[in-house]
PDB file of N, CA and C in Angstrom:
ATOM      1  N   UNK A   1       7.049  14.210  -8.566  1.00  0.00           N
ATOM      2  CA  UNK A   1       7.815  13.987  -9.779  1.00  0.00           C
ATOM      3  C   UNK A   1       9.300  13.813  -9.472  1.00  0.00           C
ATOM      4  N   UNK A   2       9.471  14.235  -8.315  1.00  0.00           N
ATOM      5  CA  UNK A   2      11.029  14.273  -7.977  1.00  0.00           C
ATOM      6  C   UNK A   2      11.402  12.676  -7.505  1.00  0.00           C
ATOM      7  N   UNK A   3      10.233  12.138  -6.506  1.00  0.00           N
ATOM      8  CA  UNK A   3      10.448  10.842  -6.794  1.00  0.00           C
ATOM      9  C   UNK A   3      10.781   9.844  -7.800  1.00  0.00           C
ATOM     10  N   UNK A   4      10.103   9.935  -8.556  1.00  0.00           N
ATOM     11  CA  UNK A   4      10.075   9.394  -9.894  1.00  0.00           C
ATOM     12  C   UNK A   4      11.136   9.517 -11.145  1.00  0.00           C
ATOM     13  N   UNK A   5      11.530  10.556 -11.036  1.00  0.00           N
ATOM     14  CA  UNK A   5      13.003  11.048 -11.271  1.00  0.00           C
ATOM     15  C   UNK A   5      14.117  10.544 -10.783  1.00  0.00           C
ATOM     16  N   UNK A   6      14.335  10.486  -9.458  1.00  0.00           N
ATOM     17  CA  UNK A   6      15.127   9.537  -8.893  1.00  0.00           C
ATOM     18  C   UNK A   6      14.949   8.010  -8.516  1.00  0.00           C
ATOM     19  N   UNK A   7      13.821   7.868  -9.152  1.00  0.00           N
ATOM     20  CA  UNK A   7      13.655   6.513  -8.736  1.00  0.00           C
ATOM     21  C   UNK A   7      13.222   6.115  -7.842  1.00  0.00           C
ATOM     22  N   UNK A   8      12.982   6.693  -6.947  1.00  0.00           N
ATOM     23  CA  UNK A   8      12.296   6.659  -5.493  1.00  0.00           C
ATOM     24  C   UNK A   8      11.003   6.097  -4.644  1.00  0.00           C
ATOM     25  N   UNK A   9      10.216   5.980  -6.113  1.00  0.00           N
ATOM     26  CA  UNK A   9       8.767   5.787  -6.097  1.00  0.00           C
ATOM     27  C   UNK A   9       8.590   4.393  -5.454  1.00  0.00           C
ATOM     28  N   UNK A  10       9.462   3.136  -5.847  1.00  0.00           N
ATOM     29  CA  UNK A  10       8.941   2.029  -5.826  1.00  0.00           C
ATOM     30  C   UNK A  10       9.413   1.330  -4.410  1.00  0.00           C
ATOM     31  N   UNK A  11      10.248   2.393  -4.151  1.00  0.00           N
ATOM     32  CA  UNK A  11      11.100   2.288  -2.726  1.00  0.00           C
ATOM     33  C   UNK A  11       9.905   2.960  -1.122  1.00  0.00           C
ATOM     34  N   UNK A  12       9.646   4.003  -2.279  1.00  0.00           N
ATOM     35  CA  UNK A  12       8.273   4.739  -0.934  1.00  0.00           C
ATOM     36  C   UNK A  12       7.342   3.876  -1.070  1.00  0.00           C
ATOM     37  N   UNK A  13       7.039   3.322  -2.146  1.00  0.00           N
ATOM     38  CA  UNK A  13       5.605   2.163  -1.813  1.00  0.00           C
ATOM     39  C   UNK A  13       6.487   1.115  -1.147  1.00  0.00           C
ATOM     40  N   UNK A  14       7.117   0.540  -1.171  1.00  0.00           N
ATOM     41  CA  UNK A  14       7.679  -0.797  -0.278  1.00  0.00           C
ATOM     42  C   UNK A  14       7.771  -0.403   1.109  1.00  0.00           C
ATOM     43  N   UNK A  15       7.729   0.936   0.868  1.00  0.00           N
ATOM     44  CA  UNK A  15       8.213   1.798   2.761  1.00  0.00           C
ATOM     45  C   UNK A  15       6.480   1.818   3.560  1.00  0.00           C
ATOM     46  N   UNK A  16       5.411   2.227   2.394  1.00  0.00           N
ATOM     47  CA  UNK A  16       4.552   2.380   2.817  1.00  0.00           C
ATOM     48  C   UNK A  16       3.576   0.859   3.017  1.00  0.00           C
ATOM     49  N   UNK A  17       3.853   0.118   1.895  1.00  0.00           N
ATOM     50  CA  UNK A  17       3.491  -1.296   2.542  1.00  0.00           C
ATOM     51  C   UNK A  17       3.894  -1.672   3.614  1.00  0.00           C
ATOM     52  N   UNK A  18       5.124  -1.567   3.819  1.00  0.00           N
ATOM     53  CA  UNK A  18       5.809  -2.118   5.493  1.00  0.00           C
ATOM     54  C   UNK A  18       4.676  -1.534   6.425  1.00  0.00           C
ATOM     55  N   UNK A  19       4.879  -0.114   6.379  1.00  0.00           N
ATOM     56  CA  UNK A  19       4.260   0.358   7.547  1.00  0.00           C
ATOM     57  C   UNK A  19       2.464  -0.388   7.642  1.00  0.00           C
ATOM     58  N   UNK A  20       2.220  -0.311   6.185  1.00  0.00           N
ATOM     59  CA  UNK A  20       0.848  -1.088   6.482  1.00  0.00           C
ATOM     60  C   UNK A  20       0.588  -2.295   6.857  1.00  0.00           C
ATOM     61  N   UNK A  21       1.702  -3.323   7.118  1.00  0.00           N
ATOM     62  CA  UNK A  21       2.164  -4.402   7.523  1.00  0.00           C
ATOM     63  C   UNK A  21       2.284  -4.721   8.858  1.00  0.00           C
ATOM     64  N   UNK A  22       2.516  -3.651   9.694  1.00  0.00           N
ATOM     65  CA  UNK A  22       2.793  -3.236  10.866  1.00  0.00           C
ATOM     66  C   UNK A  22       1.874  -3.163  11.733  1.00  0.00           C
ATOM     67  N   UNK A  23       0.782  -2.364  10.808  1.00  0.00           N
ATOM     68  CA  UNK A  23      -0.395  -1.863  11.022  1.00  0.00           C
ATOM     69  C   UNK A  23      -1.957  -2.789  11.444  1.00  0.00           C
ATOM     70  N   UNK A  24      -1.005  -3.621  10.151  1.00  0.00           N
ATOM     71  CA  UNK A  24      -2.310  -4.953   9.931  1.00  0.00           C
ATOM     72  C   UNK A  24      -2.140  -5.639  10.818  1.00  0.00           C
ATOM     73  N   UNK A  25      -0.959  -6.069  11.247  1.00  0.00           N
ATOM     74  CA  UNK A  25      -0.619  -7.325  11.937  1.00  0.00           C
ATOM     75  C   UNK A  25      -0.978  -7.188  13.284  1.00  0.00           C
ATOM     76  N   UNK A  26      -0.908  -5.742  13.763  1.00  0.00           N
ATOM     77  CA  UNK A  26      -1.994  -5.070  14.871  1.00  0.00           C
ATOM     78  C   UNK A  26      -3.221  -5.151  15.256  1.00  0.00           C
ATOM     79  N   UNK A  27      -3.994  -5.165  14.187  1.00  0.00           N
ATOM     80  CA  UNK A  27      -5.369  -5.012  14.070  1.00  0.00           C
ATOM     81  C   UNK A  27      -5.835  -4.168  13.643  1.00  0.00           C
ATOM     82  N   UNK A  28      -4.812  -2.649  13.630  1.00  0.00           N
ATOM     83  CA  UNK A  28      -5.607  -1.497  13.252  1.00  0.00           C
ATOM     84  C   UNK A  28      -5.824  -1.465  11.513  1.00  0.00           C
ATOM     85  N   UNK A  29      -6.949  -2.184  11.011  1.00  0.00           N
ATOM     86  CA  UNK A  29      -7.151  -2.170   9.892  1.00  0.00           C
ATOM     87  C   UNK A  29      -7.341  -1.067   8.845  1.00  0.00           C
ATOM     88  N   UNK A  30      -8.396   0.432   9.815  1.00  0.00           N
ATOM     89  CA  UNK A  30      -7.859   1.297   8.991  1.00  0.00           C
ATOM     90  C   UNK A  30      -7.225   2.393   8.958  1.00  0.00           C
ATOM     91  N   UNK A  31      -6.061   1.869   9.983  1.00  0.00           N
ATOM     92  CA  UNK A  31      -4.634   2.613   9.976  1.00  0.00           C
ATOM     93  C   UNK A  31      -4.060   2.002   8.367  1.00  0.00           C
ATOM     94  N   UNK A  32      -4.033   0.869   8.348  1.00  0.00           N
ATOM     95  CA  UNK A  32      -3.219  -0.218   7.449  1.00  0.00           C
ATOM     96  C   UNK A  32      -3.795   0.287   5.992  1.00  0.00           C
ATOM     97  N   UNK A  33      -5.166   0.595   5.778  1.00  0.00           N
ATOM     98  CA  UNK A  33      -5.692   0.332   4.702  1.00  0.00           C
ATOM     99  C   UNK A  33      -5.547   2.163   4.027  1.00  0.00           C
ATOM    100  N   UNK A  34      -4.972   2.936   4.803  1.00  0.00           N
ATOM    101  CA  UNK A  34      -4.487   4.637   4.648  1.00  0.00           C
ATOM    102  C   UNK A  34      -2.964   4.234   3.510  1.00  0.00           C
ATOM    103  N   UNK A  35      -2.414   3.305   4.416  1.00  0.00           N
ATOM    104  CA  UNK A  35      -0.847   2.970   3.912  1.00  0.00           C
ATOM    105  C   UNK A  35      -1.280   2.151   2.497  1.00  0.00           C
ATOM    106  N   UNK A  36      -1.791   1.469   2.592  1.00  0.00           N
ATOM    107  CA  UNK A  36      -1.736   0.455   1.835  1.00  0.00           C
ATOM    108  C   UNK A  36      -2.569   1.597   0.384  1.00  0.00           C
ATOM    109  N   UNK A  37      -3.474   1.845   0.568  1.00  0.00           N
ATOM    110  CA  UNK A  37      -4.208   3.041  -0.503  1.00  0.00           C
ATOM    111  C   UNK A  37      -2.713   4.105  -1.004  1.00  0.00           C
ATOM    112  N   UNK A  38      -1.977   4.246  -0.148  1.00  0.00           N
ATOM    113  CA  UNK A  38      -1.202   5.711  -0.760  1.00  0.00           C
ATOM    114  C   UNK A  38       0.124   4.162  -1.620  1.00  0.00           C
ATOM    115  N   UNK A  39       0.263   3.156  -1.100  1.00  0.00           N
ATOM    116  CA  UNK A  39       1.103   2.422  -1.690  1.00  0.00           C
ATOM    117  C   UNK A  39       0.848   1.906  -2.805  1.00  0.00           C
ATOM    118  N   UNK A  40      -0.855   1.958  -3.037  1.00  0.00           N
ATOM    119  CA  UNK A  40      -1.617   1.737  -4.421  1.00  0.00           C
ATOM    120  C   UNK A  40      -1.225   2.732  -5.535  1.00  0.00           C
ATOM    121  N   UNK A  41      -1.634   4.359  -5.052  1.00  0.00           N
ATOM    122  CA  UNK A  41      -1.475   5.214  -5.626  1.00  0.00           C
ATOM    123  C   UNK A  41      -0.061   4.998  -5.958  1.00  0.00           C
ATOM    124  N   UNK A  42       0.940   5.241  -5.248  1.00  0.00           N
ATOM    125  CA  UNK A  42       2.622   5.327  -5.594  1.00  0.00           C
ATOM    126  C   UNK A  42       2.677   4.202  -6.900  1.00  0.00           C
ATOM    127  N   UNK A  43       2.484   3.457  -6.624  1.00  0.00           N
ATOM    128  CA  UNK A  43       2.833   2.097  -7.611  1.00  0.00           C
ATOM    129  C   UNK A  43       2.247   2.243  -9.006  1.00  0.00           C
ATOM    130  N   UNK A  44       0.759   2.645  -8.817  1.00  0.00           N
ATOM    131  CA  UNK A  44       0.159   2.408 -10.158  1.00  0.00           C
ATOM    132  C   UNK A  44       0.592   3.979 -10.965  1.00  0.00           C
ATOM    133  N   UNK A  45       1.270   4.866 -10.473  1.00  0.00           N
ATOM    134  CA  UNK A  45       1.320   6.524 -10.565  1.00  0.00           C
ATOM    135  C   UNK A  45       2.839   6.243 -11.499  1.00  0.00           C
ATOM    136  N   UNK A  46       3.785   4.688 -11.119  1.00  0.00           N
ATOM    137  CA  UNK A  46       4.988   4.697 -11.559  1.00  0.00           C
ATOM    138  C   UNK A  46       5.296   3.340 -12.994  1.00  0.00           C
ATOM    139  N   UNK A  47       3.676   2.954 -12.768  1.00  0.00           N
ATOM    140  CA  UNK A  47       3.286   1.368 -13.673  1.00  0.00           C
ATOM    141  C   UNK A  47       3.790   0.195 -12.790  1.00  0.00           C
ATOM    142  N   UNK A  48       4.271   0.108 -11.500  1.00  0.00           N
ATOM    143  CA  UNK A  48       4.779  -1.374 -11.097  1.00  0.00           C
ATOM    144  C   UNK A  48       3.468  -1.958 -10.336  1.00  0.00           C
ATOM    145  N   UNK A  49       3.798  -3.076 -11.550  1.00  0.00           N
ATOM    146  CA  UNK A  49       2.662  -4.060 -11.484  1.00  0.00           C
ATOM    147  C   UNK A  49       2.269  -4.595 -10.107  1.00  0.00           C
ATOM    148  N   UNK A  50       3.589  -5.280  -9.835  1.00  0.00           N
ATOM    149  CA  UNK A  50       3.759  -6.072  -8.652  1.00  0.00           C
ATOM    150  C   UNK A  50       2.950  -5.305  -7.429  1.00  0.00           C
ATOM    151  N   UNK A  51       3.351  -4.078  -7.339  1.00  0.00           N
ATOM    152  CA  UNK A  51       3.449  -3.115  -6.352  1.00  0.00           C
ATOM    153  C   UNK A  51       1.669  -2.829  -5.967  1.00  0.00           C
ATOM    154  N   UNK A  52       1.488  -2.563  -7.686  1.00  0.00           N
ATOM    155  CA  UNK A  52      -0.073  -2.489  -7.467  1.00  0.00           C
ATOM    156  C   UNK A  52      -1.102  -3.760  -7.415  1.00  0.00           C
ATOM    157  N   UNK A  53      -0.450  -5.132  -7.857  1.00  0.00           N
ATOM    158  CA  UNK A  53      -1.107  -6.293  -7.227  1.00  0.00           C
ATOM    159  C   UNK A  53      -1.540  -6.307  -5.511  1.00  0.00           C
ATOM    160  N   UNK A  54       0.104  -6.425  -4.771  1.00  0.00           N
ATOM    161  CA  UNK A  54       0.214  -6.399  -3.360  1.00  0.00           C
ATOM    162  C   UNK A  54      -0.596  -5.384  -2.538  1.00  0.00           C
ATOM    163  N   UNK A  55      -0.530  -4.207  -3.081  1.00  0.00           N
ATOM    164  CA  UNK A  55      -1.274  -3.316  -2.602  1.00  0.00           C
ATOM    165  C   UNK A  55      -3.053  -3.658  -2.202  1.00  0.00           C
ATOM    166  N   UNK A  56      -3.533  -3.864  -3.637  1.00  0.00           N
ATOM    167  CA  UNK A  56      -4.998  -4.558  -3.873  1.00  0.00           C
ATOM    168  C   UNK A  56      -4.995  -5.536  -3.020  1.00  0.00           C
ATOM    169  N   UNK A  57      -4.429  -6.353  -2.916  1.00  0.00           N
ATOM    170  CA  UNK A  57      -4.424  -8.072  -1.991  1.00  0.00           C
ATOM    171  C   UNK A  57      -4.788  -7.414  -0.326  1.00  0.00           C
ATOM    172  N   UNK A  58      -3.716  -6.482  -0.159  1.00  0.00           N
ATOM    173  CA  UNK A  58      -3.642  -6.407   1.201  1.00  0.00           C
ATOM    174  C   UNK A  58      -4.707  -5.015   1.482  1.00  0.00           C
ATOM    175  N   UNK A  59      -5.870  -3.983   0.724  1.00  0.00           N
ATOM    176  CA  UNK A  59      -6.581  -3.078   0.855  1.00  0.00           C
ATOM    177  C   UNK A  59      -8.234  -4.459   0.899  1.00  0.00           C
ATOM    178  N   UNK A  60      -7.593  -5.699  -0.024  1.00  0.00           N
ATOM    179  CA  UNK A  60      -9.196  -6.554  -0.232  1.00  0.00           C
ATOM    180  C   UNK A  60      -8.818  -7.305   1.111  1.00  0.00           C
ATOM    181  N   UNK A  61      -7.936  -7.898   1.865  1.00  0.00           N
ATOM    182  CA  UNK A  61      -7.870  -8.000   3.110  1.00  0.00           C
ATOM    183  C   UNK A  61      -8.378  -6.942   4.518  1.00  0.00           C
ATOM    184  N   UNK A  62      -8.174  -5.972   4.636  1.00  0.00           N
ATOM    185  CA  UNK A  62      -8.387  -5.162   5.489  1.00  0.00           C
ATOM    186  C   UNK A  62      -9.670  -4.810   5.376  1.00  0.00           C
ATOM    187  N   UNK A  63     -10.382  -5.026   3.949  1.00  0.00           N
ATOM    188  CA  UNK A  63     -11.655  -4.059   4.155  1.00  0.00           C
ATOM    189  C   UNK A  63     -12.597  -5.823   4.756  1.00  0.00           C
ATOM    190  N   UNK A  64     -11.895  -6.751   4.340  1.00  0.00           N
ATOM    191  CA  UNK A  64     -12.623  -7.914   4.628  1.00  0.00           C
ATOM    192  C   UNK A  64     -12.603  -8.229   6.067  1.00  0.00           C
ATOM    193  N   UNK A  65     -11.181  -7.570   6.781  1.00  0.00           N
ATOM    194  CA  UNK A  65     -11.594  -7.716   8.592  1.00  0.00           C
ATOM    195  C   UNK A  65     -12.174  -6.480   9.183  1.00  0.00           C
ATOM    196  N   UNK A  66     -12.726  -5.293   8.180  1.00  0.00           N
ATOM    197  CA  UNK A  66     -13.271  -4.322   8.764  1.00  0.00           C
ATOM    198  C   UNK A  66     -14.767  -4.835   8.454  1.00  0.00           C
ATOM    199  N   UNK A  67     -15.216  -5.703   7.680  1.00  0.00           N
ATOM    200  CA  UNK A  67     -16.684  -6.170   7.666  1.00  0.00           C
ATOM    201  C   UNK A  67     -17.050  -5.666   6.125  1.00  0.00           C
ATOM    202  N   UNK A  68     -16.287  -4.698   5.315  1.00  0.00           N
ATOM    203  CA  UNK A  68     -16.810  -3.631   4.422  1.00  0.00           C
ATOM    204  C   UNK A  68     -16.753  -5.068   2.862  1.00  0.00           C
ATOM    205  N   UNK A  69     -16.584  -6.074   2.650  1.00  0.00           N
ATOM    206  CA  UNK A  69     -16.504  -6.838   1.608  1.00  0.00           C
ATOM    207  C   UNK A  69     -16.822  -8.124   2.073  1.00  0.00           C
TER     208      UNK A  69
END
């Protein structure tokens, strides 16, 4: 809540997409898809849309190079 209070929220999901970005571009898909899930949660926990589009795009990517979709 303290995030969210300060505003913080939409800044830790952009922090946590990066890192899942990082992750992906690696291969380690479900390193990426840990980040990308808590960047889901952050986003949709604060209503940003965007945040929780990108998130979905890049969790339906990862599960699609882990074989799981």
């Amino acid at each position: 809540s303290l995030d969210k209070t300060l505003g913080l929220s939409k800044k830790i999901a952009m922090d946590l997409m990066g890192i899942g970005n990082i992750l992906f571009k690696q291969g380690m898909f479900e390193d990426a898809l840990k980040y990308y899930n808590r960047a889901f949660s952050t986003s949709e926990g604060v209503g940003n849309k965007k945040g929780v589009k990108d998130a979905t795009e890049m969790i339906d990517k990862c599960l699609q190079n882990l074989g799981k979709r």
